[in-house]
Protein backbone atom coordinates (compact mmCIF):
# COMPACT_ATOMS: atom_id res chain seq x y z
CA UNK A 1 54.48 39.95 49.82
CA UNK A 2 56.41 37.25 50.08
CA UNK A 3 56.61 33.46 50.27
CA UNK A 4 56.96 32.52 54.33
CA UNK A 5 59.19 30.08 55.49
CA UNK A 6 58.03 26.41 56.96
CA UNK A 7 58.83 26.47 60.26
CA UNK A 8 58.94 23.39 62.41
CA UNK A 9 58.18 24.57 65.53
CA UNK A 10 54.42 23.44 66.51
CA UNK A 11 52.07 26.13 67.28
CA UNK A 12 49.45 26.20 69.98
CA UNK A 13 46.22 26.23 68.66
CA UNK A 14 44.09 25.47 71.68
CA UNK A 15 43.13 29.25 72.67
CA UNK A 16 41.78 29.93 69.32
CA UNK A 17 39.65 26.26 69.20
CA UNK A 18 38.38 27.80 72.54
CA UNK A 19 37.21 30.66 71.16
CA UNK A 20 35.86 29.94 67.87
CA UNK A 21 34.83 26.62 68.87
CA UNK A 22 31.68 27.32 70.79
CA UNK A 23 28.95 26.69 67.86
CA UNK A 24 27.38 29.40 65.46
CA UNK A 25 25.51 31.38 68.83
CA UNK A 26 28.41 31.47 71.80
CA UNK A 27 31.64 31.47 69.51
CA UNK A 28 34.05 34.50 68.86
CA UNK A 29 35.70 35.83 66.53
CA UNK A 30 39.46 35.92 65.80
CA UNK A 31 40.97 39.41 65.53
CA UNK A 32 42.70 39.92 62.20
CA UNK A 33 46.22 39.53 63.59
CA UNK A 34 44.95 36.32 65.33
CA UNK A 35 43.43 34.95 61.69
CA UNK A 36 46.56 35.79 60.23
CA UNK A 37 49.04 34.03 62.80
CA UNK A 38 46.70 30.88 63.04
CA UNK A 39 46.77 30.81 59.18
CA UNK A 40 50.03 31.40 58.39
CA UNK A 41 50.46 28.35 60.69
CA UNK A 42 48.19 26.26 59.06
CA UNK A 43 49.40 26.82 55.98
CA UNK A 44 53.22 26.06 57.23
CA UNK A 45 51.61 22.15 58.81
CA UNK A 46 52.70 23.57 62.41
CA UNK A 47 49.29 22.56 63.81
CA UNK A 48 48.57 18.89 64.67
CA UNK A 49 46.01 17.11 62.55
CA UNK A 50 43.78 17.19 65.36
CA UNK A 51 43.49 20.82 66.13
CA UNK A 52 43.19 21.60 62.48
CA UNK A 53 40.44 19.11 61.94
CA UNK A 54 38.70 21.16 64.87
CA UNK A 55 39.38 24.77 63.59
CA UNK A 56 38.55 23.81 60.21
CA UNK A 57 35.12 22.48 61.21
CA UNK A 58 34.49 25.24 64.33
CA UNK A 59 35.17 27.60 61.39
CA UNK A 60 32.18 25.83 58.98
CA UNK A 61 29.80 25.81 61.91
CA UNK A 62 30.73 29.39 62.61
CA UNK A 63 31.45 31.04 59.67
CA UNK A 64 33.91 33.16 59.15
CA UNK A 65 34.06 37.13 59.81
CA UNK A 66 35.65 40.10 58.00
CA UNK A 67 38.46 40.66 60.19
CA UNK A 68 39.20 36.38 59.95
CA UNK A 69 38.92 36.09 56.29
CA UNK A 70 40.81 39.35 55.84
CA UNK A 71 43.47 37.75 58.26
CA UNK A 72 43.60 34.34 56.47
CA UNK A 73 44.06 36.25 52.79
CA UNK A 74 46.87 38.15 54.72
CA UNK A 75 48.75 34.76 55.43
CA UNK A 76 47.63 33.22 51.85
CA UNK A 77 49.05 35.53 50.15
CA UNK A 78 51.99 35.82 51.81
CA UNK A 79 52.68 31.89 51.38
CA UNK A 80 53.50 31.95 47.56
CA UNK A 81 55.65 34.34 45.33
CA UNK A 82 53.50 37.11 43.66
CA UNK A 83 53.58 36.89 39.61
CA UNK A 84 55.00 39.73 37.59
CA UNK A 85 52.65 42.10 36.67
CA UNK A 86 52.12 42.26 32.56
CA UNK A 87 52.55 45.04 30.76
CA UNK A 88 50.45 46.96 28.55
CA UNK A 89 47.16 48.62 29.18
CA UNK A 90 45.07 46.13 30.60
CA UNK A 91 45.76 45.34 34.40
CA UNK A 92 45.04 41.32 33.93
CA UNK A 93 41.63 39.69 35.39
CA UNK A 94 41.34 37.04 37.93
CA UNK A 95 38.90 33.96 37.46
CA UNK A 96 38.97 31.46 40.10
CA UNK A 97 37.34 28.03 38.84
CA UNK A 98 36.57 25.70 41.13
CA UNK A 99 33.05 24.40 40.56
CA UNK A 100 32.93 23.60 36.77
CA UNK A 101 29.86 22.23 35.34
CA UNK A 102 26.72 19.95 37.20
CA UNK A 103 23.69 20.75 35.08
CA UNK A 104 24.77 23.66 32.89
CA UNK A 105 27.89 23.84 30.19
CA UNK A 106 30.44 25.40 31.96
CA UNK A 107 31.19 28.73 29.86
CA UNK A 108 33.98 30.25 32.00
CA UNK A 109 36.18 29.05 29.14
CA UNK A 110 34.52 31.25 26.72
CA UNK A 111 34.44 34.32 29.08
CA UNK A 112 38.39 33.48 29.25
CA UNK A 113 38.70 33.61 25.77
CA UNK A 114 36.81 36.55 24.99
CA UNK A 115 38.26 39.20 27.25
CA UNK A 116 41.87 37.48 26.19
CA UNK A 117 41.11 38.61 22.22
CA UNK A 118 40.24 42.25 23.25
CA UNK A 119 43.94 41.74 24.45
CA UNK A 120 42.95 41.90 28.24
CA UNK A 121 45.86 39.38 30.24
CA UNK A 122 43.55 36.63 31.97
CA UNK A 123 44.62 34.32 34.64
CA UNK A 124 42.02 31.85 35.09
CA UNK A 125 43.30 29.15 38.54
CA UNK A 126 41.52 26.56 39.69
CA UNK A 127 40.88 22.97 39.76
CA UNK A 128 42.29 20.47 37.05
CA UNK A 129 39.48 17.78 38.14
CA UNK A 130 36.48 16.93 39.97
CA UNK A 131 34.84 14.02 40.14
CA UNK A 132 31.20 14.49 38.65
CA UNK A 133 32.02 17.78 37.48
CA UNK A 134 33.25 19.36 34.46
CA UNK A 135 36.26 21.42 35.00
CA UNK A 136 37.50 24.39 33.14
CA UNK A 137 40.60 22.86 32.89
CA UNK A 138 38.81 20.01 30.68
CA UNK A 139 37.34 22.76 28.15
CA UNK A 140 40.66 24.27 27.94
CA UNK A 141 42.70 20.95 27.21
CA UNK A 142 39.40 19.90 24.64
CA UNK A 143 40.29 23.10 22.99
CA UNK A 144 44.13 22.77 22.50
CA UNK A 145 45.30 24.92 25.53
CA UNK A 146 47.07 23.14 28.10
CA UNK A 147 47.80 24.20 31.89
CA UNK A 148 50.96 26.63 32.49
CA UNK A 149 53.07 25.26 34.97
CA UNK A 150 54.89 28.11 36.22
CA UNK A 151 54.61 32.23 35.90
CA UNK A 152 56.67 32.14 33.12
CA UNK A 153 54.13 29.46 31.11
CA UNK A 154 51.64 32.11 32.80
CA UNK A 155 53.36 35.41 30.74
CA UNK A 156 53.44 33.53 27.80
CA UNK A 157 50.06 32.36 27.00
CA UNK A 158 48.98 36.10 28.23
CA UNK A 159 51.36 37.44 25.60
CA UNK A 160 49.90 35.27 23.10
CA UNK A 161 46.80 36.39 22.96
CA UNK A 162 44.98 32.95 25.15
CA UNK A 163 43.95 32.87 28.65
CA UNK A 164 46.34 31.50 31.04
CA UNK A 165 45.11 28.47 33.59
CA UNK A 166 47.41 27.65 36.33
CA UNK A 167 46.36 25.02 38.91
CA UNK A 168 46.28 25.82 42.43
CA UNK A 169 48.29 23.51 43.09
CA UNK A 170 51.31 25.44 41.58
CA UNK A 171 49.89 28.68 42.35
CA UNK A 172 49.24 28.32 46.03
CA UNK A 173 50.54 24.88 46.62
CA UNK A 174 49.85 25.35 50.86
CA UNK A 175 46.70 26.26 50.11
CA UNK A 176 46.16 23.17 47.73
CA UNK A 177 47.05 21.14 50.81
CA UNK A 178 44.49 22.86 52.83
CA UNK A 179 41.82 22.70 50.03
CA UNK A 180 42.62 18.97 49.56
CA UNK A 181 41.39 18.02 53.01
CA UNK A 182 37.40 18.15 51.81
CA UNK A 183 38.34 14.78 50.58
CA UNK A 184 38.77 13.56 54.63
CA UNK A 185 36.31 16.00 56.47
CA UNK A 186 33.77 15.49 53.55
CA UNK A 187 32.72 19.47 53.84
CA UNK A 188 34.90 22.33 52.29
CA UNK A 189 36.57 24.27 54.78
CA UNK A 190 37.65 28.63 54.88
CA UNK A 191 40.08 27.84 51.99
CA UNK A 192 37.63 27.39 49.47
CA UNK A 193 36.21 30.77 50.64
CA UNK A 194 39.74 32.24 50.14
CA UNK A 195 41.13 30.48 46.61
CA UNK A 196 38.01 32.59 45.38
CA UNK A 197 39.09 35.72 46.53
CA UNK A 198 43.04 35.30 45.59
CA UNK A 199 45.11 38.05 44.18
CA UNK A 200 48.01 36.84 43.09
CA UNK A 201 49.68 39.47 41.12
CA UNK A 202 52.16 41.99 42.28
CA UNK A 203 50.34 44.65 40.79
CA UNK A 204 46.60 45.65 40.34
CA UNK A 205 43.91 43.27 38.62
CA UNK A 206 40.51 42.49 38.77
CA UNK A 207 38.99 40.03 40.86
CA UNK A 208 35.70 38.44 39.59
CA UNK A 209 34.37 36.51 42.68
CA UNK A 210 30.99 34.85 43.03
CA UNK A 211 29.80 33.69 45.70
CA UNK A 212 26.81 30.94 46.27
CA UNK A 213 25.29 31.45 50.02
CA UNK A 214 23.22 35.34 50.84
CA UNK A 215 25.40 35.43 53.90
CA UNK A 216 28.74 35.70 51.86
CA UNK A 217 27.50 38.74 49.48
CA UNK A 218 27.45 41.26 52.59
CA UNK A 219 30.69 39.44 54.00
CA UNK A 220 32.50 39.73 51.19
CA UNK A 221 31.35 43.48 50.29
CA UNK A 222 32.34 44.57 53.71
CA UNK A 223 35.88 42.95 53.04
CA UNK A 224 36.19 44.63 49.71
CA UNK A 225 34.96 48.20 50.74
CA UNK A 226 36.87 48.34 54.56
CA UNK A 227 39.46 45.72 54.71
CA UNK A 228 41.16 44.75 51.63
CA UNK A 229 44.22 46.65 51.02
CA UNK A 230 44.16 49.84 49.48
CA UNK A 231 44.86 49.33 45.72
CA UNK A 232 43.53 45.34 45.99
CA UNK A 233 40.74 45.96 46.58
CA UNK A 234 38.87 45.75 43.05
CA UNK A 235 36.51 42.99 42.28
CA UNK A 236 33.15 42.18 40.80
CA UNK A 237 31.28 40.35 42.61
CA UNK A 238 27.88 38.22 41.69
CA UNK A 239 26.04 35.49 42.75
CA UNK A 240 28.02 32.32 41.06
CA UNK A 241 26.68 30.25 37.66
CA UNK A 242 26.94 26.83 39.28
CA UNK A 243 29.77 28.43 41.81
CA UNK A 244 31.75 29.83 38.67
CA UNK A 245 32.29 33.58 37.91
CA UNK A 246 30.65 33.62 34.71
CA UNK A 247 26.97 35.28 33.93
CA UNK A 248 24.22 33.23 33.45
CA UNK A 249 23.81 32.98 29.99
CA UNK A 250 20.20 32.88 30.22
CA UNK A 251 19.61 35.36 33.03
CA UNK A 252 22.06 37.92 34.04
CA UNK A 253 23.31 38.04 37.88
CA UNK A 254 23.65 40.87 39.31
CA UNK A 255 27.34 42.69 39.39
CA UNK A 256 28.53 44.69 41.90
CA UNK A 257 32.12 46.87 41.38
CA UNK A 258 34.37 47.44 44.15
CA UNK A 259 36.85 49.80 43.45
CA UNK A 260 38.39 52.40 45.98
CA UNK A 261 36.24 51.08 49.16
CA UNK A 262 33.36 51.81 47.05
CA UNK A 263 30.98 49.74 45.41
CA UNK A 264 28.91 50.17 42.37
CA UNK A 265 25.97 48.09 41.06
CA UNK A 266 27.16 47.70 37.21
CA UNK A 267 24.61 45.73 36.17
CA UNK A 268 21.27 44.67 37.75
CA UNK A 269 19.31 41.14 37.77
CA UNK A 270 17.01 40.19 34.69
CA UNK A 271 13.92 39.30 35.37
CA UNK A 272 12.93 35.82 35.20
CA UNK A 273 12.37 34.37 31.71
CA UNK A 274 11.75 31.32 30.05
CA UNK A 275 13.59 31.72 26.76
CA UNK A 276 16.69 30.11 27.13
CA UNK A 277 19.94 31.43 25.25
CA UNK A 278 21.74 28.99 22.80
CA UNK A 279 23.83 26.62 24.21
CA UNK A 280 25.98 23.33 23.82
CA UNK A 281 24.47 20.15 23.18
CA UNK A 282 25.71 18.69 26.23
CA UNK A 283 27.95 19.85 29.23
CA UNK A 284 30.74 17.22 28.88
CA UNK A 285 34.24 18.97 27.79
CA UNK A 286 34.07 17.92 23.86
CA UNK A 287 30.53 19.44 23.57
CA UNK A 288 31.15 22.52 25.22
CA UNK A 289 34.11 23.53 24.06
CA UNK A 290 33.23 22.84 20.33
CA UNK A 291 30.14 24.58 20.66
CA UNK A 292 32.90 27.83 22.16
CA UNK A 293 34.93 27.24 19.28
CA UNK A 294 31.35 27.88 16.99
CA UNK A 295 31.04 31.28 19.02
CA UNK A 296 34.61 32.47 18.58
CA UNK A 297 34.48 31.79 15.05
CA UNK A 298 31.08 33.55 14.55
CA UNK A 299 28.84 30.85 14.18
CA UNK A 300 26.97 31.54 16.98
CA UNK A 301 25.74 34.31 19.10
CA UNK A 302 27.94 35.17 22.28
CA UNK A 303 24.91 35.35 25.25
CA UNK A 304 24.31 38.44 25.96
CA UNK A 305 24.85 38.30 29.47
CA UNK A 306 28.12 37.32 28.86
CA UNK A 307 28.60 39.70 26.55
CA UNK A 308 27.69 42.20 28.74
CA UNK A 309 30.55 40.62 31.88
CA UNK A 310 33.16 40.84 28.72
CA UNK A 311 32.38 44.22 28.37
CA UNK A 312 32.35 45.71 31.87
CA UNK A 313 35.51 43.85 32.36
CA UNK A 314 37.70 45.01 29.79
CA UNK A 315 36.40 48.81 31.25
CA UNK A 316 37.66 47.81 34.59
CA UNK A 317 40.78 46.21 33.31
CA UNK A 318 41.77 49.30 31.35
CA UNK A 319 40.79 51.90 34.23
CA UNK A 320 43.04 49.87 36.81
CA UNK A 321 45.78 50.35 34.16
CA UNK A 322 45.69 53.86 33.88
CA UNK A 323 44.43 53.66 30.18
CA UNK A 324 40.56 54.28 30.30
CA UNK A 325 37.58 55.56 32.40
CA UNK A 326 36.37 52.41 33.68
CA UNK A 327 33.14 50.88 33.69
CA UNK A 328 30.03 52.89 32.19
């Protein structure tokens, strides 16, 4: 894997508009070779605003198949350099955060934290802002942790002991681009599909996706069990908190393990309930992450739910390492 070069050279996009540009019913889909040369192109600003503004919304009304997303990932993850792979005997975990916070206190900060003190590396990428929302990134800088800015500021927080957040921007800057353009169409396009399902590392590491639609659970499934490459595969994968990876702390999604082109159900859906777990006064960044500081320092209960994710991770994390038996 390795970082592609810009080319200059403008690339015909009009046979693919014509294909996956027929609405939901008459359009077809891209072969995975296709995905990945239309991507890679994309990424590289070789198609013309205007044929990018059409794939990008053909691809919304559409929706995108196996074969396509597993084509894009191919070119995404080809556009950037792969980090180093830590060492030790946790393979590191993967949360993507790019909702934050509406209604609820965004706790992907605390899941962060607690899988980095059982010693597990933790790469958390994602958003610095959003406008209306609260970010992870916000917890994090409430809490005394700033942003790494490079793979080496990524190492080192991971070899202190603290979760790592890099910005996508610096991770995947291409993809940033791509990701930016919500802010013109006014609707997110395949990229925030893809920033979800990133695996950056050189090495193995578990993915936590969620995902906020039905259709995307049996998309995504399919990807992980048939089309991901073998040994990136492995991901849990749950019905997002708000759009974030982190259990409900009042209800507990439903996790599903893919590992091997098989999938597992590690832990099943509570049942509706309405007691309602401890949580911060208010979702703004101060709030929430004092009220994570509380819970790291004992003063109040982790949710079990969460507890629970912590758990099952650090089993994956260790199995994908070669150090343990995996998730019970």
């Amino acid at each position: 894997m390795h970082p592609s070069t810009l080319s200059t050279e403008p690339f015909a996009a009009a046979r693919f508009i014509k294909e996956i540009g027929r609405g939901k019913k008459g359009a077809r889909s891209m072969t995975r070779d296709d995905a990945r040369s239309l991507y890679a192109a994309m990424l590289d600003g070789r198609v013309s605003d205007l044929e990018l503004g059409g794939i990008l919304l053909a691809m919304r009304i559409k929706g995108e198949s196996v074969d396509e997303i597993a084509g894009f990932l191919d070119a995404a993850e080809a556009s950037f350099a792969p980090l180093p792979q830590p060492a030790g005997p946790f393979a590191p975990v993967l949360i993507p955060s790019y909702n934050g916070a509406r209604k609820m206190a965004n706790l992907t900060p605390l899941l962060a934290l607690l899988l980095a003190r059982q010693g597990v590396p933790v790469l958390v990428h994602g958003v610095s802002r959003d406008p209306g929302r609260v970010t992870t990134a916000e917890i994090f800088a409430a809490m005394g942790l700033p942003a790494a800015t490079d793979a080496a500021g990524v190492a080192l927080a991971q070899r202190l002991g603290q979760p790592a957040f890099l910005p996508i921007e610096l991770l995947a800057p291409k993809m940033h681009r791509l990701l930016a353009l919500r802010r013109i169409l006014g609707v997110r396009n395949s990229t925030h599909t893809l920033v979800k399902i990133l695996q950056p590392y050189a090495g193995p590491a578990l993915r936590l996706v969620s995902y906020t639609h039905p259709e995307y659970l049996e998309m995504l499934a399919v990807y992980f069990v048939d089309a991901a490459p073998r040994g990136r595969g492995d991901a849990f994968l749950m019905r997002g908190t708000e759009g974030e990876t982190v259990a409900n702390a009042n209800r507990a999604n439903q996790i599903d393990w893919f590992h091997d082109g098989e999938r597992t159900l590690l832990v099943p859906r509570d049942a509706p309930t309405d007691l309602l777990a401890p949580a911060p006064e208010a979702r703004e960044a101060g709030p929430t992450a004092a009220w994570i500081g509380a819970v790291l320092a004992g003063e109040a209960p982790v949710p079990a739910p969460i507890a629970e994710q912590v758990a099952q991770c650090v089993a994956a994390s260790r199995r994908l390492a070669g150090a343990g038996d995996g998730p019970r």
